[in-house]
C-alpha atoms as a PDB file:
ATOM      1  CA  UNK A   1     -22.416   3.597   7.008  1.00  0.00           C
ATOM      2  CA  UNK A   2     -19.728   5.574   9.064  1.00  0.00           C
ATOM      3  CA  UNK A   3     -17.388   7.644   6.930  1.00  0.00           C
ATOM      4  CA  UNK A   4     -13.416   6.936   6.523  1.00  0.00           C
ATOM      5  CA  UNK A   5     -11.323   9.373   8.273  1.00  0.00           C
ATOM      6  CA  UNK A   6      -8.646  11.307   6.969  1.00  0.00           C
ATOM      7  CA  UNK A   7      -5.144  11.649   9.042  1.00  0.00           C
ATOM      8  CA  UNK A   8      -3.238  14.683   7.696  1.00  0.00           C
ATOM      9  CA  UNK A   9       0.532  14.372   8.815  1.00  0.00           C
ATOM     10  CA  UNK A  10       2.481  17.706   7.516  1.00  0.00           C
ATOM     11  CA  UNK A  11       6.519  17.912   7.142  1.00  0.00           C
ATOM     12  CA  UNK A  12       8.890  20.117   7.619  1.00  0.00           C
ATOM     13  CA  UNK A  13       9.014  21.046   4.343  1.00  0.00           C
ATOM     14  CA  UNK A  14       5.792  22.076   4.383  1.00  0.00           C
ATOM     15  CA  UNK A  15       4.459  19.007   1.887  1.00  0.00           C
ATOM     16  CA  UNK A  16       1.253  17.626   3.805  1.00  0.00           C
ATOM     17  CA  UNK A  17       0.471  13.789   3.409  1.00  0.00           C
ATOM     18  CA  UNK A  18      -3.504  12.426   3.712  1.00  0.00           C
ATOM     19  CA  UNK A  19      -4.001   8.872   4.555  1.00  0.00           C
ATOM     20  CA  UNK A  20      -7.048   7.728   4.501  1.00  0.00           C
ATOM     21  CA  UNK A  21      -7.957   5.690   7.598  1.00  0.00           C
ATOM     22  CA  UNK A  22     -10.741   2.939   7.311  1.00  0.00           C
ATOM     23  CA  UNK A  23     -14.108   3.295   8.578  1.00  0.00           C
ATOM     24  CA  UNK A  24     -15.680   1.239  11.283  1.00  0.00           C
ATOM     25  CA  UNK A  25     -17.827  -0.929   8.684  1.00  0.00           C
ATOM     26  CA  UNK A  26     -17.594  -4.648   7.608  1.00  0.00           C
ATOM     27  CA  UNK A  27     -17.389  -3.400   3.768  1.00  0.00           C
ATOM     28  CA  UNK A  28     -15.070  -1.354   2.605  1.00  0.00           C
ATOM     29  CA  UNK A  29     -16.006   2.272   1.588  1.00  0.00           C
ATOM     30  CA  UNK A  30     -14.501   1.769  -1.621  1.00  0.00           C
ATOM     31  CA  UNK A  31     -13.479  -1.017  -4.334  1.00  0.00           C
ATOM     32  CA  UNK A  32     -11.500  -1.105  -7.258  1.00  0.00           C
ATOM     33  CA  UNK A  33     -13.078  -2.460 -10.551  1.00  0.00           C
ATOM     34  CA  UNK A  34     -11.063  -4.798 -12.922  1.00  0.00           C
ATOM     35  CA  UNK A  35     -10.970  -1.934 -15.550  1.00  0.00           C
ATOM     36  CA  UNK A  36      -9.132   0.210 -13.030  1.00  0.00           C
ATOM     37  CA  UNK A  37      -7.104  -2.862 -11.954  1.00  0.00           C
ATOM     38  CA  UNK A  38      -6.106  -3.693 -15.162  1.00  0.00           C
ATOM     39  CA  UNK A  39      -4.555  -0.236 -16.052  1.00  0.00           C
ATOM     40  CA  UNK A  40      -2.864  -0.378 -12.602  1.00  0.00           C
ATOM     41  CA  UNK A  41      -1.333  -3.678 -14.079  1.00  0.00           C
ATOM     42  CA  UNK A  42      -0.634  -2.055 -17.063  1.00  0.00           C
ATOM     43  CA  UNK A  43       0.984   0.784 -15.794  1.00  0.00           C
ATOM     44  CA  UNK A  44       3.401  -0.837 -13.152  1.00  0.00           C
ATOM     45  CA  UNK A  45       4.527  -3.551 -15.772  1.00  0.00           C
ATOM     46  CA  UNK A  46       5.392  -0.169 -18.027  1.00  0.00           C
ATOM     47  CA  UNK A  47       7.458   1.597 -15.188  1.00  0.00           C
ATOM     48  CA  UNK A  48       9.096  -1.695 -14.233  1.00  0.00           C
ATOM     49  CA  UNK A  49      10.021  -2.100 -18.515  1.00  0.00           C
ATOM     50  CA  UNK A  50      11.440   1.427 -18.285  1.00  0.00           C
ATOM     51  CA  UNK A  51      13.268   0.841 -14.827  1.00  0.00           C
ATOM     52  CA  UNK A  52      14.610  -2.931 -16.432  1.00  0.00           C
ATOM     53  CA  UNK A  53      15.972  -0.517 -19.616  1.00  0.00           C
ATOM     54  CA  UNK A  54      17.758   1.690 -18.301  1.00  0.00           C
ATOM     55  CA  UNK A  55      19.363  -0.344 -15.085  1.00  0.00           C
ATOM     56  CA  UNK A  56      23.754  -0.307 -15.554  1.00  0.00           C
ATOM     57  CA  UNK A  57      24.645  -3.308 -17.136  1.00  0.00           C
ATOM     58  CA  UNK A  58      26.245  -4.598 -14.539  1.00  0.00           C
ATOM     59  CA  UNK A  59      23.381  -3.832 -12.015  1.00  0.00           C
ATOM     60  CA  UNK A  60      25.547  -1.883  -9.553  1.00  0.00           C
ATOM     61  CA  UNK A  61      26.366   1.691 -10.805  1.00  0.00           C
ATOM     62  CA  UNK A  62      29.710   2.982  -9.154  1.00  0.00           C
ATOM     63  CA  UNK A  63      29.929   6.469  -7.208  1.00  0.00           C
ATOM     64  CA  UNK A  64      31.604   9.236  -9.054  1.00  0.00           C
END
């Protein structure tokens, strides 16, 4: 099995972003159990909760 290759892009301020590219395989060098899909589930439905909270009434907030 061929590794996965890692792209490094680096910006101007200095942060540096990987992405992982895929290997050239048929299966995938990595998959995500349902316990680790689950708390991704979990998680995003929290942060979307929090987001729905604390959005303006109105939906549109007005520039100061």
């Amino acid at each position: 099995m061929k590794k996965a290759t890692v792209k490094v892009k680096e910006h101007r301020s200095g942060a540096v972003q990987l992405r992982l590219l895929p290997g050239r395989t048929t299966h995938p060098d990595w998959v995500l159990d349902e316990r680790t899909r689950a708390v991704g589930r979990q998680g995003v439905a929290q942060a979307k909760e929090i987001l729905r909270r604390l959005a303006p009434a109105d939906g549109i907030r007005k520039a100061s």
